[in-house]
N, C-alpha and C. Protein backbone atom coordinates (compact mmCIF):
# COMPACT_ATOMS: atom_id res chain seq x y z
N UNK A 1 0.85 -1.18 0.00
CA UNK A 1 0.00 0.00 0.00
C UNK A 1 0.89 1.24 0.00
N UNK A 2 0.71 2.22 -0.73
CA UNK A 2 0.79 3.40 -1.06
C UNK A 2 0.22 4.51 -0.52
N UNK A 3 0.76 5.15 -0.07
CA UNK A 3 -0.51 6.45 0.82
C UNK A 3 0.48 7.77 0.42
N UNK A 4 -0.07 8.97 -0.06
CA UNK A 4 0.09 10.59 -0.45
C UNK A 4 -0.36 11.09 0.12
N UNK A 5 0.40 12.30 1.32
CA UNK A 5 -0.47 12.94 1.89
C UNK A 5 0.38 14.53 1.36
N UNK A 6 -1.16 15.16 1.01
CA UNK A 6 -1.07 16.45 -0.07
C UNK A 6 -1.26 18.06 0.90
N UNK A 7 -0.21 18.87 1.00
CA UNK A 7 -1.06 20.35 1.36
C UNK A 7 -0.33 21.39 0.19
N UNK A 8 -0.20 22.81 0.86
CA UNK A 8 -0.14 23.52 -0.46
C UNK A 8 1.75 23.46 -0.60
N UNK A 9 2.46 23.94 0.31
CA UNK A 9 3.82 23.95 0.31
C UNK A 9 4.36 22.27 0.55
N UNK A 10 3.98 21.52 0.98
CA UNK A 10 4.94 20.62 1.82
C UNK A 10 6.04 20.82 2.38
N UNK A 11 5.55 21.79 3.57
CA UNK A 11 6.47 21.89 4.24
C UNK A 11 6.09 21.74 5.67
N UNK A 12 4.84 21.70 5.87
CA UNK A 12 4.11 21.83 7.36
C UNK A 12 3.58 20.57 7.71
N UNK A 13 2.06 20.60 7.10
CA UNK A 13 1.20 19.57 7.33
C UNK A 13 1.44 18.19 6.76
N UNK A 14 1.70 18.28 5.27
CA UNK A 14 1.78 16.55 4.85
C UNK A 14 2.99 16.16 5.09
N UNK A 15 3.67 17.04 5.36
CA UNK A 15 5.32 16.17 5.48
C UNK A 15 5.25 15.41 7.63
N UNK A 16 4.44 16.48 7.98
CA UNK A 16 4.30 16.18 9.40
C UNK A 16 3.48 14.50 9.37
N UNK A 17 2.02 14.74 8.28
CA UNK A 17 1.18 13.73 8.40
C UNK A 17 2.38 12.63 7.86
N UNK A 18 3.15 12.69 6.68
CA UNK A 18 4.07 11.38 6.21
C UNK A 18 4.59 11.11 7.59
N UNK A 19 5.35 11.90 8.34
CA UNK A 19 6.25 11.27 9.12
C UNK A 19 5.93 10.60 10.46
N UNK A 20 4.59 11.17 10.65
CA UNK A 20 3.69 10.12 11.77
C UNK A 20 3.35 9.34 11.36
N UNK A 21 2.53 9.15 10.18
CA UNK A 21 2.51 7.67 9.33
C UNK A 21 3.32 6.57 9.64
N UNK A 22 4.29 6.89 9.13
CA UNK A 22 5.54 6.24 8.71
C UNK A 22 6.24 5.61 10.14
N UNK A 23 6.04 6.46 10.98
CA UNK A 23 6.23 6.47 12.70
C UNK A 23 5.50 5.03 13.11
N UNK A 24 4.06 5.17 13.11
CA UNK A 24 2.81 4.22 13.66
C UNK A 24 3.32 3.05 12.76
N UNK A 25 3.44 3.14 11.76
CA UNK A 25 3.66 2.12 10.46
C UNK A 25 4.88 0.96 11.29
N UNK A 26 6.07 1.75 11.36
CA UNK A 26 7.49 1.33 11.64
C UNK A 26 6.95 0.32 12.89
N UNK A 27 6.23 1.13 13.93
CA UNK A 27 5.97 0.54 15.36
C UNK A 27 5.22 -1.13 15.34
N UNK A 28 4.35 -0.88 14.18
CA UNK A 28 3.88 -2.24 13.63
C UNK A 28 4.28 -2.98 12.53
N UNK A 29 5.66 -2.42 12.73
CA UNK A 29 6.35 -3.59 11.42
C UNK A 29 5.84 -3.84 10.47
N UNK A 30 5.32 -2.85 9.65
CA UNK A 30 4.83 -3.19 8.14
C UNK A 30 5.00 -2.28 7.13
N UNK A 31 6.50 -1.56 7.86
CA UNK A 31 7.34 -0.72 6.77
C UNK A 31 7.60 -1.63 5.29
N UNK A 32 7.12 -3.04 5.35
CA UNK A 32 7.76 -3.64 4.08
C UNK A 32 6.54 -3.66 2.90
N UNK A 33 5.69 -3.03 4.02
CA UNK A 33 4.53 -3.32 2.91
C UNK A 33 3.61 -2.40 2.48
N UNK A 34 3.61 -1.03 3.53
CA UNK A 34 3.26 0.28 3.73
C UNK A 34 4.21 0.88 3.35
N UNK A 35 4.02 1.96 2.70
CA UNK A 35 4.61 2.92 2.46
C UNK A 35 4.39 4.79 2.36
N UNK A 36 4.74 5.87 2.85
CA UNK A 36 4.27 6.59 2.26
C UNK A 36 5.07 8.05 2.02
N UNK A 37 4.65 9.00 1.18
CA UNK A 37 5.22 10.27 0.85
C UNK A 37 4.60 11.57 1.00
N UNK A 38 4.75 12.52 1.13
CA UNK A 38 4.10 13.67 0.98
C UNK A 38 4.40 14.61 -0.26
N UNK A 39 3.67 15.90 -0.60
CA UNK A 39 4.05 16.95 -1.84
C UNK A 39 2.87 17.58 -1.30
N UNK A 40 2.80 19.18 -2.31
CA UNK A 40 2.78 20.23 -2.17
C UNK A 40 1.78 20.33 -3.54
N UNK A 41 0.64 20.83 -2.96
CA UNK A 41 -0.09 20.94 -4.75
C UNK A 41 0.79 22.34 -5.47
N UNK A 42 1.29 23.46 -4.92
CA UNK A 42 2.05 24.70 -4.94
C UNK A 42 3.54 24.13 -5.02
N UNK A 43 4.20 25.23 -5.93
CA UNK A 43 5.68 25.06 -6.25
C UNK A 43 6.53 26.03 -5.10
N UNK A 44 6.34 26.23 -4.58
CA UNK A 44 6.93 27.40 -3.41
C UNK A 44 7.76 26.99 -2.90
N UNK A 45 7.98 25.66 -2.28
CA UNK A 45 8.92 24.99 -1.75
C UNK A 45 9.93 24.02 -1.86
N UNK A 46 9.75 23.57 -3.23
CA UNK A 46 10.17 22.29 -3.97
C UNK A 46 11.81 22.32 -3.61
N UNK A 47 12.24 21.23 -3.19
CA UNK A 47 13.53 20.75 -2.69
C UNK A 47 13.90 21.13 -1.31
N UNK A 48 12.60 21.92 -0.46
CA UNK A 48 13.14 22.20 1.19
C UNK A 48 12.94 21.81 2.03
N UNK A 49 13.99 21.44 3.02
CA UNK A 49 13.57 20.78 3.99
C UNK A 49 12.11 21.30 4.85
N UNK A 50 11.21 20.26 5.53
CA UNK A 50 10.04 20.72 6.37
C UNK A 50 10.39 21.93 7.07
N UNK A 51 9.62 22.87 7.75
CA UNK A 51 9.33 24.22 8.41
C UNK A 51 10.12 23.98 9.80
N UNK A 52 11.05 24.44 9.81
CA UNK A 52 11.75 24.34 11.70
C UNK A 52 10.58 23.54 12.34
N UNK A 53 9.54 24.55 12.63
CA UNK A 53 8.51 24.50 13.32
C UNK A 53 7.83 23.05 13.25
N UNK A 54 7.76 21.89 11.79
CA UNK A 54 7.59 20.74 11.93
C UNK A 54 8.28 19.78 12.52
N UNK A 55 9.54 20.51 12.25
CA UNK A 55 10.43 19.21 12.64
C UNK A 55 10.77 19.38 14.25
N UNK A 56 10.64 20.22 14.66
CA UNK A 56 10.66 20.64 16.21
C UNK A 56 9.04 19.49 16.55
N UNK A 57 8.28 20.03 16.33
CA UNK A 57 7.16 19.81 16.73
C UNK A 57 6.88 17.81 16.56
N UNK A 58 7.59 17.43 15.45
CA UNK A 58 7.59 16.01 15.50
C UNK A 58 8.40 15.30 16.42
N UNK A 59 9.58 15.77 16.67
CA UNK A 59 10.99 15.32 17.43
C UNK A 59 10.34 15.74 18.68
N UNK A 60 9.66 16.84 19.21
CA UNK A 60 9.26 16.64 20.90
C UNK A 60 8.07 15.56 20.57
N UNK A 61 7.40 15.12 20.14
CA UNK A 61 6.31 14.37 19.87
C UNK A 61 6.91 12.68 19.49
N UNK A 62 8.50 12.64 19.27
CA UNK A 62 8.85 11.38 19.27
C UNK A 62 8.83 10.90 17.99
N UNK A 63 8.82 11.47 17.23
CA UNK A 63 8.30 11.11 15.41
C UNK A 63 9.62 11.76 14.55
N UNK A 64 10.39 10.82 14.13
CA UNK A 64 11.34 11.96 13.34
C UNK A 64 11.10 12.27 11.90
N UNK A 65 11.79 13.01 11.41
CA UNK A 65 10.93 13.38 10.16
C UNK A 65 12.54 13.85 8.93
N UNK A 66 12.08 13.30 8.03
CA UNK A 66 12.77 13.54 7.05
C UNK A 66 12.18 13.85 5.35
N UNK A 67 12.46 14.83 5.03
CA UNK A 67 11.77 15.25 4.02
C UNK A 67 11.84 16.05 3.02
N UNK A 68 11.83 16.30 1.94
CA UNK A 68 12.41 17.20 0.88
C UNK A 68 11.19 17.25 0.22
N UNK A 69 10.51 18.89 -0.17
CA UNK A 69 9.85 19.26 -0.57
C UNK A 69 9.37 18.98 -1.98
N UNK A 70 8.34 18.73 -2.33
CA UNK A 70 8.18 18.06 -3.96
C UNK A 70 6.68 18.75 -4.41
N UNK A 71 6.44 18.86 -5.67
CA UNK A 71 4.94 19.25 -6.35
C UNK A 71 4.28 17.99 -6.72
N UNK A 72 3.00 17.77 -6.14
CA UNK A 72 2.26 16.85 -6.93
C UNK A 72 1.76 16.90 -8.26
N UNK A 73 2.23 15.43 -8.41
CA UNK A 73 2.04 15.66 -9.98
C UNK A 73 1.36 14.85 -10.44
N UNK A 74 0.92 14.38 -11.87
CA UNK A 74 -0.39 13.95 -12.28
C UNK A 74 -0.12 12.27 -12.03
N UNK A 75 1.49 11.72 -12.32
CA UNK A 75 1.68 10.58 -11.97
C UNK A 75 1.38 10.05 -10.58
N UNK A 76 1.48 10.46 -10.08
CA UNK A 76 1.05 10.52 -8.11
C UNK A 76 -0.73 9.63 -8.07
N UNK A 77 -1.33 10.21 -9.10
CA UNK A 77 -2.78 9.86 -9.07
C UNK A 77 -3.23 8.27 -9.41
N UNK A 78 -1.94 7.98 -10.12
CA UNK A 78 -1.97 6.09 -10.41
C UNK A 78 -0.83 5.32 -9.51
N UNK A 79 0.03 6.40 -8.88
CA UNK A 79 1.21 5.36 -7.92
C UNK A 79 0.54 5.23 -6.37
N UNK A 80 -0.18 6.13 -6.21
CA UNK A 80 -0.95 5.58 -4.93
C UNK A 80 -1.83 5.04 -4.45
N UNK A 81 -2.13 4.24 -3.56
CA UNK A 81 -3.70 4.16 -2.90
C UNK A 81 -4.27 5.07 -2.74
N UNK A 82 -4.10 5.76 -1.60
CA UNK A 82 -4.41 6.70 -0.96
C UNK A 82 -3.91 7.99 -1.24
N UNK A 83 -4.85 9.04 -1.55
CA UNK A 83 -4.08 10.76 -1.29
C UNK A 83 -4.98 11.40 -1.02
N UNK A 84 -4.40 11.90 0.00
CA UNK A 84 -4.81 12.45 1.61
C UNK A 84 -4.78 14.11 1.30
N UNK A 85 -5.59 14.81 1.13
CA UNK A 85 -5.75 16.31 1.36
C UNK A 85 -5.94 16.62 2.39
N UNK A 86 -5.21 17.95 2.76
CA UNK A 86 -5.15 18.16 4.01
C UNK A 86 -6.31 19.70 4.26
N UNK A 87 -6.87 20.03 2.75
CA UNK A 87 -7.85 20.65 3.53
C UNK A 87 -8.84 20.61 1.63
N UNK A 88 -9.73 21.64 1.42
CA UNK A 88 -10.50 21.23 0.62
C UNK A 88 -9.96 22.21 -0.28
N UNK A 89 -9.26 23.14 -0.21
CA UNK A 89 -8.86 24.17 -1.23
C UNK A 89 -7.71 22.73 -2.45
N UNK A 90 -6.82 21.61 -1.16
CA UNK A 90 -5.83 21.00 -1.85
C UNK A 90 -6.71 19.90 -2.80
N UNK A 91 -7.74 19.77 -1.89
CA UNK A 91 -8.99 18.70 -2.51
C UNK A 91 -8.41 19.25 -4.54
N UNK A 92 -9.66 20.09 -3.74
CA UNK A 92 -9.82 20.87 -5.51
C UNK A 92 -8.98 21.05 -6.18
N UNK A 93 -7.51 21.21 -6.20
CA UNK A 93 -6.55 21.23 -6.69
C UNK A 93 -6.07 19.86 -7.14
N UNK A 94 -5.98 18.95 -6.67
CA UNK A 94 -5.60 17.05 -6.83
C UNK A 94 -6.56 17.22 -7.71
N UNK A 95 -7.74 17.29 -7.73
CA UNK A 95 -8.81 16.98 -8.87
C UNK A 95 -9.18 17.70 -10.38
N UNK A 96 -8.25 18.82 -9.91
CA UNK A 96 -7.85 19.23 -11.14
C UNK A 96 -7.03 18.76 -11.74
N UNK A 97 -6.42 17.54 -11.77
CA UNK A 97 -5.19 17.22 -12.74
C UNK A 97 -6.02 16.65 -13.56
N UNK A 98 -5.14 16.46 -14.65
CA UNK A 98 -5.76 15.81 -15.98
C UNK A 98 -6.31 14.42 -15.09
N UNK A 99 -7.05 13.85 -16.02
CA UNK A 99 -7.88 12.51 -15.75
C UNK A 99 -8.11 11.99 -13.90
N UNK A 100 -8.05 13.22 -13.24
CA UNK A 100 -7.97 12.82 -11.29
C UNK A 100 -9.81 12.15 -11.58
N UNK A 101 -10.18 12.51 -12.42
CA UNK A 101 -11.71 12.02 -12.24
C UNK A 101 -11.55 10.63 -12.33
N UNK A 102 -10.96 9.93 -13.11
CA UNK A 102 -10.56 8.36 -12.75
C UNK A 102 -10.08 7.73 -11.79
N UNK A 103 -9.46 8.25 -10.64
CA UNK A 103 -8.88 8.41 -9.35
C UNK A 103 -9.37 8.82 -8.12
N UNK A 104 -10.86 9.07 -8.58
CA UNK A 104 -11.36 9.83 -7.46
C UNK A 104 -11.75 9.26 -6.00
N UNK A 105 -11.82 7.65 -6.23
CA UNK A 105 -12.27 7.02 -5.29
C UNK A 105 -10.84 6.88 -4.00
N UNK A 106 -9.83 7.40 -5.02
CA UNK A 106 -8.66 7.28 -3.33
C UNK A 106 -8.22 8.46 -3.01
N UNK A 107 -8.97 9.47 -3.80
CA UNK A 107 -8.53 10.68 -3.08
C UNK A 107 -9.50 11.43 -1.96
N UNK A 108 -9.23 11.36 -0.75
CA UNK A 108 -10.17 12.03 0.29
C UNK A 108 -9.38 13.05 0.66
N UNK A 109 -10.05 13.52 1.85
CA UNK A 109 -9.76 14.49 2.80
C UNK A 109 -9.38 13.78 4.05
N UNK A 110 -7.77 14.43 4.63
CA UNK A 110 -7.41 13.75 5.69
C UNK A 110 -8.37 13.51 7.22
N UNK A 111 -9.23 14.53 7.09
CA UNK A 111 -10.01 14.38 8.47
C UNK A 111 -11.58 13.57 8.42
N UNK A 112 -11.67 12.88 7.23
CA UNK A 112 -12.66 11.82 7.03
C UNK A 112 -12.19 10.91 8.24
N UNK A 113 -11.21 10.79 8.42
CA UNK A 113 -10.99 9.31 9.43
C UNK A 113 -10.62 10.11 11.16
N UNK A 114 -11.13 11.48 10.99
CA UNK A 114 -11.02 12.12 12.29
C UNK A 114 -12.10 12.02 13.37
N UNK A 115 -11.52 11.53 14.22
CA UNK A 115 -12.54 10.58 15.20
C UNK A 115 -13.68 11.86 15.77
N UNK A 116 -12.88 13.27 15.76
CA UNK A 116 -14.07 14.53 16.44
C UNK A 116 -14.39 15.14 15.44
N UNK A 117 -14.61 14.41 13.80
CA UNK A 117 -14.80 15.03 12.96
C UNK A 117 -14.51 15.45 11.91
N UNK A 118 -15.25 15.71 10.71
CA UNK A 118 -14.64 15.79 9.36
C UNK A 118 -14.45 17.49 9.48
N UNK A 119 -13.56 17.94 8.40
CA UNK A 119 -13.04 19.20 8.24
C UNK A 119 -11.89 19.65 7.78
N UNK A 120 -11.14 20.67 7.29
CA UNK A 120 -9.79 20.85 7.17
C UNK A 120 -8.51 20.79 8.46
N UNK A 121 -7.41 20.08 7.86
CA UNK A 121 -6.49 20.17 8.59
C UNK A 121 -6.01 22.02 8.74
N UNK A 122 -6.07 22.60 9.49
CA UNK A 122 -5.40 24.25 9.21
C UNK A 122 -4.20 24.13 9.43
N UNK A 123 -3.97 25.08 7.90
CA UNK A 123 -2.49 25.77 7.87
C UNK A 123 -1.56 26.19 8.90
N UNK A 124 -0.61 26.02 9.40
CA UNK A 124 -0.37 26.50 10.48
C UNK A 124 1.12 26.98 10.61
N UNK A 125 1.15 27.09 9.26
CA UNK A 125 2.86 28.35 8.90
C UNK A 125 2.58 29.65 9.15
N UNK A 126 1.82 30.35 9.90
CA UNK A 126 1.81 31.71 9.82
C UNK A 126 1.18 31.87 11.12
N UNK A 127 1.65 30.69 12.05
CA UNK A 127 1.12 30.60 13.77
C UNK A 127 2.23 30.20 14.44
N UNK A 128 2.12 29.88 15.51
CA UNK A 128 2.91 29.46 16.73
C UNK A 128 3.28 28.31 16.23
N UNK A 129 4.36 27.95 17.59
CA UNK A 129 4.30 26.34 17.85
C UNK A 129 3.00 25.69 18.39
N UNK A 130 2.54 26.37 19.26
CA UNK A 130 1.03 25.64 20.03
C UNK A 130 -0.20 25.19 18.16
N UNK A 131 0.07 26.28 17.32
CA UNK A 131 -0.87 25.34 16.33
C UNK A 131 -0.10 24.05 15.69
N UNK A 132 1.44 24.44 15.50
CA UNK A 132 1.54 23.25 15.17
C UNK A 132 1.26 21.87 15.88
N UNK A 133 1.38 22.14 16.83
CA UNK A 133 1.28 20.98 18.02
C UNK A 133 -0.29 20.44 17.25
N UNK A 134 -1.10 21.59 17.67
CA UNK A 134 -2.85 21.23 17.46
C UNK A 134 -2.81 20.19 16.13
N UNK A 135 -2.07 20.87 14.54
CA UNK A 135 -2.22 19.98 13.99
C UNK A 135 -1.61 18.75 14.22
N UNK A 136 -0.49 18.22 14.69
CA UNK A 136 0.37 17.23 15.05
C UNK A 136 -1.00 15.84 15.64
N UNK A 137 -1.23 16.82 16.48
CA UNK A 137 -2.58 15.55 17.33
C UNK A 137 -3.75 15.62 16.55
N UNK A 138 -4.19 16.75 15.87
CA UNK A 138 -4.92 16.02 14.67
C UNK A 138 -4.97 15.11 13.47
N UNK A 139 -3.69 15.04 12.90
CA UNK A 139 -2.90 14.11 12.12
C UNK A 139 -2.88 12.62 12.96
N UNK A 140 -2.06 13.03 14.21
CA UNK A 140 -2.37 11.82 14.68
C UNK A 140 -3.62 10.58 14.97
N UNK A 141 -4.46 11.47 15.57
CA UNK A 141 -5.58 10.67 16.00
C UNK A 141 -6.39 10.19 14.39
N UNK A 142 -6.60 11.14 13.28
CA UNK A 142 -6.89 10.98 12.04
C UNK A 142 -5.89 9.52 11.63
N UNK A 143 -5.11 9.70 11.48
CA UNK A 143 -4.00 8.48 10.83
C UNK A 143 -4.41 7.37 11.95
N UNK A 144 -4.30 7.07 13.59
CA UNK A 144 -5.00 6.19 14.03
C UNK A 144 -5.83 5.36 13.46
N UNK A 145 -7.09 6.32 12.65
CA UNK A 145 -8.40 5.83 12.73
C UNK A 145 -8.25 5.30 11.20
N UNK A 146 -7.47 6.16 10.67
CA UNK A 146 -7.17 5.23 9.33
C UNK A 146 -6.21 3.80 9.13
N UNK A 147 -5.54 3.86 10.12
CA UNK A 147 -5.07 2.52 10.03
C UNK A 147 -5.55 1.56 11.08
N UNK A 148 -6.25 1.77 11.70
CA UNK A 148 -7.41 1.03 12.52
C UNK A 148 -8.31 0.28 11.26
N UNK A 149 -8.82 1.53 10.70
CA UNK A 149 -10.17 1.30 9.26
C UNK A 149 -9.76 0.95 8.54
N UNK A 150 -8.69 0.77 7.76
CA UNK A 150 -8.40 0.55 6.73
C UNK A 150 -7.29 -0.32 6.13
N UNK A 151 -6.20 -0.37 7.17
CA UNK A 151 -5.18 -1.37 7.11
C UNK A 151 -5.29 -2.79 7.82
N UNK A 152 -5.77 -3.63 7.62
CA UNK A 152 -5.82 -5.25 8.07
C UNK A 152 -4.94 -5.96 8.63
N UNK A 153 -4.62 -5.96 10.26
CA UNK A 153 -3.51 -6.64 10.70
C UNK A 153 -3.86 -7.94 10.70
């Protein structure tokens, strides 16, 4: 399995959501069979490392994170299972690629599997550390419920 998790830079949210993924994943030993990446529907960031502020915020949280900034691109829409928007502006953007209408059934919104609720993940480059944190445990408990729902131990 394949999983994409999409915001506008990749530098905050999906690189945070990959690296908790990848975290929970490792803990249950099925890095051989899971896999996953993040990108940026926006070119703003392409080749940079995540936001201080993520990688702080994953490393006190126990999650390390490694990551180099990338644009999603139309190939992304047949190499994955899963791609994960992190709010509905990125929605609309993934579904604008050529043929995403053939793809549509694995592209959601990351807070479908959010246990207090569906909604956008918020941006949180132009806040504190305390939002990043907020998103950190929203990612988390969301990714929980998706690999609870959806991955078959």
């Amino acid at each position: 399995m394949k999983v994409l998790f999409v915001c506008l830079g990749n530098i905050c949210r999906s690189p945070m959501a990959e690296a908790i993924f990848n975290h929970k994943i490792q803990k249950l030993n099925l890095q051989h069979l899971i896999s996953a990446d993040s990108c940026g529907t926006g070119n703003y960031h392409i080749g940079s490392q995540p936001d201080p502020r993520t990688i702080k915020t994953a490393e006190k949280n126990g999650v390390e994170i490694w990551h180099q900034a990338r644009q999603l691109t139309t190939a992304d829409l047949e190499k994955f299972d899963y791609l994960f928007a992190m709010d509905q502006q990125n929605l609309k953007n993934i579904l604008r690629l050529p043929d995403a209408d053939k793809y549509a059934q694995k592209i959601k919104l990351m807070r479908e599997y959010d246990p207090q609720g569906p909604g956008d993940v918020p941006d949180p480059y132009y806040g504190t550390l305390h939002d990043f944190q907020y998103v950190f445990e929203m990612l988390d408990r969301s990714l929980d419920e998706f690999i609870s729902t959806e991955i078959k131990l």
